[in-house]
N, C-alpha and C. Protein backbone atom coordinates (compact mmCIF):
# COMPACT_ATOMS: atom_id res chain seq x y z
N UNK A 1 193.91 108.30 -131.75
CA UNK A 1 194.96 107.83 -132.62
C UNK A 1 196.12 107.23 -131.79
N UNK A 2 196.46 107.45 -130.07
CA UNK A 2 197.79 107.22 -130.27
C UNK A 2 196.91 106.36 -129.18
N UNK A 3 195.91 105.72 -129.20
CA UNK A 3 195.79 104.57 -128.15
C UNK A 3 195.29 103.64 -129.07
N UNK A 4 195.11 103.78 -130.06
CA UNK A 4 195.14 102.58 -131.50
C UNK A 4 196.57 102.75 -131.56
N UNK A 5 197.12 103.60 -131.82
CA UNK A 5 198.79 102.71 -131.87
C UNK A 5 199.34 102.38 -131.01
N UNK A 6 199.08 102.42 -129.29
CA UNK A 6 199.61 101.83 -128.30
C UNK A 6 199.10 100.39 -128.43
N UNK A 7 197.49 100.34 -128.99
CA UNK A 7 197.25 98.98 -129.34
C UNK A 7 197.77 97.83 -129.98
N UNK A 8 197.76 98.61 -131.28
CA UNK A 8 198.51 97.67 -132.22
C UNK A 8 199.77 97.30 -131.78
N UNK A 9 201.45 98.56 -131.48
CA UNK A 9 202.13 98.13 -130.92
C UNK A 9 202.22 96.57 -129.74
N UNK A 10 201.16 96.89 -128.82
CA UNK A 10 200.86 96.06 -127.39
C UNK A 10 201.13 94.37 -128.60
N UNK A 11 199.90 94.66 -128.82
CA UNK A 11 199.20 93.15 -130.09
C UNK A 11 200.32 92.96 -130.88
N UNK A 12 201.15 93.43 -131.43
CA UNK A 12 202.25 93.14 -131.87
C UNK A 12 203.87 92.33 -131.15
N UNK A 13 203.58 93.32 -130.03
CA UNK A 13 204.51 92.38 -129.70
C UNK A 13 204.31 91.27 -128.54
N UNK A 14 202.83 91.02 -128.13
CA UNK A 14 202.35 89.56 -128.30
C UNK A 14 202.12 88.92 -129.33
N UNK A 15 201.94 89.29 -129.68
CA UNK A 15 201.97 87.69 -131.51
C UNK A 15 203.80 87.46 -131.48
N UNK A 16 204.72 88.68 -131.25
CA UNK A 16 205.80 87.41 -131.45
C UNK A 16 206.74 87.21 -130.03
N UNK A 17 205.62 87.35 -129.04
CA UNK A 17 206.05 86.89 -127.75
C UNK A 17 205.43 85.64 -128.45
N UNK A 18 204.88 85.34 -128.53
CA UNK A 18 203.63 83.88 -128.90
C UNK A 18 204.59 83.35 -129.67
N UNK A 19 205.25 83.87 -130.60
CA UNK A 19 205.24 83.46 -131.70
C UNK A 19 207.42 82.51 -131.34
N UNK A 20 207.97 83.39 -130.78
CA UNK A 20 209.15 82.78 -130.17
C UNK A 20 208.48 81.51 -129.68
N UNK A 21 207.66 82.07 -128.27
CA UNK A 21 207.53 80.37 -127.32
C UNK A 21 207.06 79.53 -128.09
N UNK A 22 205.89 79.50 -128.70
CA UNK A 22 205.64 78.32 -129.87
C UNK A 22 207.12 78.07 -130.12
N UNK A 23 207.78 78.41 -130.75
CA UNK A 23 209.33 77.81 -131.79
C UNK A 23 210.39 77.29 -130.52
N UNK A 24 210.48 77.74 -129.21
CA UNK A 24 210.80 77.57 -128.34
C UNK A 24 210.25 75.77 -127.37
N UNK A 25 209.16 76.41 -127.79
CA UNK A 25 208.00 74.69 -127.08
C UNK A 25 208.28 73.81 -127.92
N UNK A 26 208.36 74.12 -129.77
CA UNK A 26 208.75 72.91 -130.73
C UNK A 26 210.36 72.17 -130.29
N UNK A 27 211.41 72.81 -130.69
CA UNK A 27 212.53 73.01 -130.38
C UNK A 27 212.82 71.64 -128.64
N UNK A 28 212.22 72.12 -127.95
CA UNK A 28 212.13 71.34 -126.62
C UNK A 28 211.39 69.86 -126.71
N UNK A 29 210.75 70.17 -127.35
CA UNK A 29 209.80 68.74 -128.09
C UNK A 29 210.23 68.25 -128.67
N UNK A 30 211.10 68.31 -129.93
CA UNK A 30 211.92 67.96 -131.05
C UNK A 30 213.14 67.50 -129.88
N UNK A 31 213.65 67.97 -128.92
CA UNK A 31 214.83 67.32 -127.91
C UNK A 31 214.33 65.79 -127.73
N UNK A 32 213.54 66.37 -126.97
CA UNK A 32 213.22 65.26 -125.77
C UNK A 32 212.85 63.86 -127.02
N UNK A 33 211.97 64.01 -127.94
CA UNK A 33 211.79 62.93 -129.30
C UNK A 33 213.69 62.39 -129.52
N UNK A 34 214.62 63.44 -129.59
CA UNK A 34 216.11 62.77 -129.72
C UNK A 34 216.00 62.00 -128.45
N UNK A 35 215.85 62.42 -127.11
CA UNK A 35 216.66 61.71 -126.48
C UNK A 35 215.52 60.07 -125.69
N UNK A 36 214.76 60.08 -126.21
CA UNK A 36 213.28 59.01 -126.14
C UNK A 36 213.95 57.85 -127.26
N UNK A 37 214.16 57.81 -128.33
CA UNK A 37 214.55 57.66 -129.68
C UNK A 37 216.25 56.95 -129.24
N UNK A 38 217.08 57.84 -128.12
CA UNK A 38 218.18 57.23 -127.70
C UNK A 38 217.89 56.44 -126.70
N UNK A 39 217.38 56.31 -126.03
CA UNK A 39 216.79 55.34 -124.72
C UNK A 39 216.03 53.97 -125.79
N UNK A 40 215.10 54.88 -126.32
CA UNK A 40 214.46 52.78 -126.82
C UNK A 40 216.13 52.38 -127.33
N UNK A 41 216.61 53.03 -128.15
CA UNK A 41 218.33 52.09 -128.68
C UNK A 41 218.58 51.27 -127.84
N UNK A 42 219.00 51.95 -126.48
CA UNK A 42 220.37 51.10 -125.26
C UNK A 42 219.02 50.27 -125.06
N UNK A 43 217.68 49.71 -125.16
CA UNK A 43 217.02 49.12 -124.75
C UNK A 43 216.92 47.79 -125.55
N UNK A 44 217.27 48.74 -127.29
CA UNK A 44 216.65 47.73 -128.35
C UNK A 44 216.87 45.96 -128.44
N UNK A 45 215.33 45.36 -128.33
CA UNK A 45 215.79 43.63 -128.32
C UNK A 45 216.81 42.97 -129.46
N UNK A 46 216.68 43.85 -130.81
CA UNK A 46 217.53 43.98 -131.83
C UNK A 46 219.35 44.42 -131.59
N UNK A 47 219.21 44.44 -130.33
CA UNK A 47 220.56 45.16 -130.19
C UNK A 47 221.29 44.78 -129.19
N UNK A 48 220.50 44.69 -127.98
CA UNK A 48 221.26 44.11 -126.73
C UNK A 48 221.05 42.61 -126.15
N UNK A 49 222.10 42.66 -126.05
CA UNK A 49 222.32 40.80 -125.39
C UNK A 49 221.73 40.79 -123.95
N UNK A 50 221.29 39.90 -124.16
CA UNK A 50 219.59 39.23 -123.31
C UNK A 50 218.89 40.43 -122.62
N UNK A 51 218.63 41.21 -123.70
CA UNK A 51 218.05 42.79 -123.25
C UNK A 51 218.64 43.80 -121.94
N UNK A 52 219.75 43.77 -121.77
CA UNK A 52 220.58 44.12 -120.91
C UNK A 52 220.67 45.55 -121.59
N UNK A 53 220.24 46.75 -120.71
CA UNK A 53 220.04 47.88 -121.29
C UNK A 53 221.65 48.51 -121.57
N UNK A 54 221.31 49.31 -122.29
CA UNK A 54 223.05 49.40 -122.85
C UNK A 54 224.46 48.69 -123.25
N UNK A 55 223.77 47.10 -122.96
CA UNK A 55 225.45 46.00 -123.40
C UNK A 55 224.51 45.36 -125.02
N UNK A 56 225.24 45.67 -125.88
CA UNK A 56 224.67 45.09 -127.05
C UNK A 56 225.51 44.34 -127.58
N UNK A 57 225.05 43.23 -128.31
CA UNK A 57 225.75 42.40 -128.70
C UNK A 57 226.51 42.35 -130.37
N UNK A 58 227.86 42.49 -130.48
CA UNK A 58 228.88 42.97 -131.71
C UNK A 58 227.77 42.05 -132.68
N UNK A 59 227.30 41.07 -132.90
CA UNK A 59 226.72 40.44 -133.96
C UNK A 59 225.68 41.31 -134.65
N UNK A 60 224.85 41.12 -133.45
CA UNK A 60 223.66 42.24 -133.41
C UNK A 60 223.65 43.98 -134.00
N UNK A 61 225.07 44.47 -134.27
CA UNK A 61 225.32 45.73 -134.19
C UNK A 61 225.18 45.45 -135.60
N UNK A 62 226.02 44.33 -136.18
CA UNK A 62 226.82 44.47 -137.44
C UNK A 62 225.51 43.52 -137.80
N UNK A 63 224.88 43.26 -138.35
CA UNK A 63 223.69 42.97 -138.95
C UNK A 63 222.46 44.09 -138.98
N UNK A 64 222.55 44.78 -138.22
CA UNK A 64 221.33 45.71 -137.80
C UNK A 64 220.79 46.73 -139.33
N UNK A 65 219.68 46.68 -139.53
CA UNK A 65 219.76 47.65 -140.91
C UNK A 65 218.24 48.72 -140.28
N UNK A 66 218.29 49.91 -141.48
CA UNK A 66 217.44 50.83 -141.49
C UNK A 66 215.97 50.39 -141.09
N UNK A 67 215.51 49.22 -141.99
CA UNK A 67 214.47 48.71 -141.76
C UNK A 67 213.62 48.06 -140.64
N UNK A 68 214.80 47.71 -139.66
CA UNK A 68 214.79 46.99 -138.29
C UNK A 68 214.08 48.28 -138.04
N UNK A 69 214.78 49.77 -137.35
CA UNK A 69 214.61 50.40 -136.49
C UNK A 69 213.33 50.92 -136.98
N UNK A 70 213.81 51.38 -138.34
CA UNK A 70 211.92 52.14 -138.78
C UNK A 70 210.83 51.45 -138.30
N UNK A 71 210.62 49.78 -138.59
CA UNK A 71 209.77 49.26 -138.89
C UNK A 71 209.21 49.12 -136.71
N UNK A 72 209.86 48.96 -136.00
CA UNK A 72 210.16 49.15 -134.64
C UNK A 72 209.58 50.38 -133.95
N UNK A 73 210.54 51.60 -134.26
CA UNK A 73 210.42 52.77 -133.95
C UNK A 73 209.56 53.63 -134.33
N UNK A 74 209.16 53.47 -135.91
CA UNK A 74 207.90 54.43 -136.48
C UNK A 74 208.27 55.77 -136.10
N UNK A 75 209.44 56.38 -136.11
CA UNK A 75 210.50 57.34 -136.08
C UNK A 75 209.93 58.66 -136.96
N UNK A 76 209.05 59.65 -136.64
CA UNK A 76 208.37 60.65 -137.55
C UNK A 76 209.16 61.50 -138.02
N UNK A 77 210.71 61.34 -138.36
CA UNK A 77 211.56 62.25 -138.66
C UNK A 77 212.92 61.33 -139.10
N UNK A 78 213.75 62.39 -139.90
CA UNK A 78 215.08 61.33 -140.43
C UNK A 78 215.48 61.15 -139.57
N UNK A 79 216.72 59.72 -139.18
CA UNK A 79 217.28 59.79 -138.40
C UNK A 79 218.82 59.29 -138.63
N UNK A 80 219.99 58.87 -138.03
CA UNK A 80 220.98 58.63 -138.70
C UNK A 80 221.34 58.07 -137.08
N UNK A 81 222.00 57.00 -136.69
CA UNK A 81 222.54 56.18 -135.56
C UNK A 81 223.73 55.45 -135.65
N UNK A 82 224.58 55.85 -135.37
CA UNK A 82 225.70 55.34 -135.31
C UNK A 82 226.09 54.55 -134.02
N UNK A 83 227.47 53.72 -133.81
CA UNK A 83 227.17 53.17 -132.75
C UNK A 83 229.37 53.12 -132.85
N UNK A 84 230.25 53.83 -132.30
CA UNK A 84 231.48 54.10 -132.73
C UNK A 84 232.30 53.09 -131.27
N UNK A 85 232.87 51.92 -132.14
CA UNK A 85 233.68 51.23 -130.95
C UNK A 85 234.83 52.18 -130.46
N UNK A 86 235.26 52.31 -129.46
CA UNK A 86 236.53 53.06 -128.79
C UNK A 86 237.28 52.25 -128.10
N UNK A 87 237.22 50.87 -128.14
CA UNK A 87 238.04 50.24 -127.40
C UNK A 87 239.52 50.36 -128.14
N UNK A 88 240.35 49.57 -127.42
CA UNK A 88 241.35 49.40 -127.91
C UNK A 88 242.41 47.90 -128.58
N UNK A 89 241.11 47.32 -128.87
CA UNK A 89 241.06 45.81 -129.40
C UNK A 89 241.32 46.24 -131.09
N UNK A 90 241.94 45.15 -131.43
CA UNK A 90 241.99 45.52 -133.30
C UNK A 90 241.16 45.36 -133.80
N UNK A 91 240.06 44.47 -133.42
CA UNK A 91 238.71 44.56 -133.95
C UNK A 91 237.48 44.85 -133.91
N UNK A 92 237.50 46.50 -134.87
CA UNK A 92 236.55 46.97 -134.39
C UNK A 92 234.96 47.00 -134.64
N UNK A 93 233.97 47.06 -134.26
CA UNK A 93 232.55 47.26 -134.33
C UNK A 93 231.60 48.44 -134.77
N UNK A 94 232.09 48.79 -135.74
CA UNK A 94 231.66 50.44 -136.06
C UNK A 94 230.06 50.31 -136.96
N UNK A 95 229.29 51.06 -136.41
CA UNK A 95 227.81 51.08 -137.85
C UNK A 95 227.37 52.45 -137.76
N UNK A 96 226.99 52.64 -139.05
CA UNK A 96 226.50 53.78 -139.40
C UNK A 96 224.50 53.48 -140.06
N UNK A 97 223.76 54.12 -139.62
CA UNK A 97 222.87 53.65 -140.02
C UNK A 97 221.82 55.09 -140.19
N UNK A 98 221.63 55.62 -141.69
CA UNK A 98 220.43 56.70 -141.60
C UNK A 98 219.50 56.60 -143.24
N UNK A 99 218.31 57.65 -142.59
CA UNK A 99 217.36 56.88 -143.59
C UNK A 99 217.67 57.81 -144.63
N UNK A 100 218.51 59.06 -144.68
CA UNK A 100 218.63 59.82 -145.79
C UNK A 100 219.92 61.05 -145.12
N UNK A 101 220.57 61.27 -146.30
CA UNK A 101 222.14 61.88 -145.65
C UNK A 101 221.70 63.37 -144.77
N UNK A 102 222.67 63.30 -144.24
CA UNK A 102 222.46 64.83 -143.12
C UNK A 102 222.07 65.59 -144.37
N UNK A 103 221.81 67.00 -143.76
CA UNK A 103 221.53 67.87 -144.26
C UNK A 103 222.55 68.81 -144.21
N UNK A 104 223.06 69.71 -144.98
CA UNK A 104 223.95 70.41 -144.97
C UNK A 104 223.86 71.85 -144.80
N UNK A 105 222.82 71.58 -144.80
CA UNK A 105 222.11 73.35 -144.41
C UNK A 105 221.00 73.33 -143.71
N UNK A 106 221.03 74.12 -142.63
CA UNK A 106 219.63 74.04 -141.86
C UNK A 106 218.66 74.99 -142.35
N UNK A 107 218.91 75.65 -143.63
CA UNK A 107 217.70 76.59 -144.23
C UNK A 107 216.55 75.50 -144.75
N UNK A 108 217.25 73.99 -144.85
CA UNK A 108 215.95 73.33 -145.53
C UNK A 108 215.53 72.60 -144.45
N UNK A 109 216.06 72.89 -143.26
CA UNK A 109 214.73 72.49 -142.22
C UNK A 109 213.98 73.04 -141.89
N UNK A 110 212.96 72.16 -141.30
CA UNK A 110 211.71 72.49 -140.34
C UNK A 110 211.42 72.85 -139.17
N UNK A 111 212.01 71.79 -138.70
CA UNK A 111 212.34 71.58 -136.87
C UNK A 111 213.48 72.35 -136.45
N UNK A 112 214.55 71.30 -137.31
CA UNK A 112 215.70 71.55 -136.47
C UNK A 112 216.45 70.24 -136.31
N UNK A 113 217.43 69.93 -136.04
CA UNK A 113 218.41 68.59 -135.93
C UNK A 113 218.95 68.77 -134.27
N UNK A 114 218.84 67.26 -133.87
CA UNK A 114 219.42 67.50 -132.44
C UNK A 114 220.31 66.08 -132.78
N UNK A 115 221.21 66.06 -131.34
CA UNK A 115 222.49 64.57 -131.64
C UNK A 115 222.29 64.97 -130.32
N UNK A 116 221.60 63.54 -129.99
CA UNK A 116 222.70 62.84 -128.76
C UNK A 116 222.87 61.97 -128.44
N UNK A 117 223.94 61.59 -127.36
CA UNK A 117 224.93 60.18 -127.58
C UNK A 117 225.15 60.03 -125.81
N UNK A 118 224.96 58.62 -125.96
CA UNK A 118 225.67 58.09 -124.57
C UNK A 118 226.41 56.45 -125.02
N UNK A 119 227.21 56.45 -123.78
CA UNK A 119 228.55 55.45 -124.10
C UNK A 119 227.35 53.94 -123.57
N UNK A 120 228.09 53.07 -124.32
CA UNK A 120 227.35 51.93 -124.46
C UNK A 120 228.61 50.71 -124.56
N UNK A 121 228.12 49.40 -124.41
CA UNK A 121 229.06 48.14 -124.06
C UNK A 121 228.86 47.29 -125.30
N UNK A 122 229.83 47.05 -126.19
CA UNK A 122 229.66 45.98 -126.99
C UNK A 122 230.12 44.52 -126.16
N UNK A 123 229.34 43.60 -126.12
CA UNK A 123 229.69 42.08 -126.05
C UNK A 123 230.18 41.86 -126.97
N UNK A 124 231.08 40.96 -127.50
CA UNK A 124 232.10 40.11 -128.44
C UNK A 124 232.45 38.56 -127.84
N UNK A 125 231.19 37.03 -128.02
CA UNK A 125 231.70 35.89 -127.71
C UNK A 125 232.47 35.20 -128.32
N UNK A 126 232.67 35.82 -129.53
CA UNK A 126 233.52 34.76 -130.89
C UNK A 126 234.81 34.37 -130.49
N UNK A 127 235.51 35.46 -129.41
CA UNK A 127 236.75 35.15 -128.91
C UNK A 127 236.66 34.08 -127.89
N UNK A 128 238.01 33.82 -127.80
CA UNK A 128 238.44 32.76 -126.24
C UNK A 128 237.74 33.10 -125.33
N UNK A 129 238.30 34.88 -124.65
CA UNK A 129 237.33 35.23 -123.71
C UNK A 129 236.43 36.08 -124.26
N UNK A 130 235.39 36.45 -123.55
CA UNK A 130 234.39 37.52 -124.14
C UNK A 130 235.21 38.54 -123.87
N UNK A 131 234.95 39.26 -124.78
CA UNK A 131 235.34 40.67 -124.83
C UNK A 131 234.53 41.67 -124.81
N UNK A 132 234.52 42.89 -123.74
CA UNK A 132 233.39 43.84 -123.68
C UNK A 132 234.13 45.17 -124.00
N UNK A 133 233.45 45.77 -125.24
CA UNK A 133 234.29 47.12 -125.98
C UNK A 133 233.66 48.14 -125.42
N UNK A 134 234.29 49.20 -125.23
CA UNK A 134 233.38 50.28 -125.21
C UNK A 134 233.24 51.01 -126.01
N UNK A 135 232.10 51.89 -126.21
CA UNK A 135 231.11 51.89 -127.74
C UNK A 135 230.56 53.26 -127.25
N UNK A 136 230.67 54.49 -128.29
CA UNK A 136 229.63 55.50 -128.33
C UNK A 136 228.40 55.20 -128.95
N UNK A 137 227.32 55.53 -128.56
CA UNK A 137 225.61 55.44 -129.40
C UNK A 137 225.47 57.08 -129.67
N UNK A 138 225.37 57.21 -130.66
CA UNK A 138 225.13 58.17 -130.81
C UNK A 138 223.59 58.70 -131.79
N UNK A 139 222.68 59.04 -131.55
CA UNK A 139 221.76 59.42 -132.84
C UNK A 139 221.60 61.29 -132.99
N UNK A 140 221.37 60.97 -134.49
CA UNK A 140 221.38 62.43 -134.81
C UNK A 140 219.85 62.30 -135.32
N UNK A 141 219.04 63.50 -135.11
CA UNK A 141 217.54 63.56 -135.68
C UNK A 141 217.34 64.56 -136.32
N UNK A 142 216.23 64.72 -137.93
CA UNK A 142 216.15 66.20 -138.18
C UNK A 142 215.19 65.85 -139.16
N UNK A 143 214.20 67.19 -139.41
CA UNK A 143 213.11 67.16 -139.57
C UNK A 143 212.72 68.56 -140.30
């Protein structure tokens, strides 16, 4: 009797040793998909002027829609991409772009939601001189 319950105990708490690292291995997988997902962006031909990784072009920002990136990216999860000018020019370059609103509770996820963001260069030729803004990219993912 008490080496069937040393058993079961043992077997028990491997299934949720197992059972963490699985959720642990997803979780790390579900990252790295955010930050793959932020790299094609600073790359995107839709986005950057003469494919210059991270300088994108203000036209390009402000035309850009949902359908571009899906149809591109084939993105297996929502996503939401923003792109926030910080310069200090009056005219600014701001987009918001997701395929369905955050979630407000993470009880109705699956995965899990990750955000991340790196600083990026808007081009602007419409002016006298070009103007180069600086720009957060930011994407948020969740699933």
């Amino acid at each position: 009797m008490v080496v069937i319950t040393a058993f079961l105990l043992f077997m028990s708490a491997m299934v949720g040793g197992l059972r963490a690292y699985d959720q642990e291995l997803g979780a790390s997988n579900f990252a790295f998909q955010a930050n793959s997902f932020l790299k094609g962006l600073e790359g995107y031909k839709n986005l950057t002027y003469l494919n210059q990784q991270g300088v994108f072009e203000a036209a390009k920002v402000t035309t850009l829609t949902v359908s571009n990136i899906t149809y591109d990216f084939h993105p297996p999860f929502n996503y939401m991409v923003s792109i926030t000018d910080l310069s200090n020019y009056t005219e600014k370059y701001n987009m918001v772009l997701n395929t369905s609103s955050l979630p407000t509770s993470s009880a109705s996820l699956t995965v899990g939601m990750v955000r991340e963001s790196t600083t990026v260069s808007l081009w602007v030729p419409e002016v006298t001189f070009d103007e180069y803004h600086a720009a957060l990219l930011t994407v948020i993912i969740w699933e």
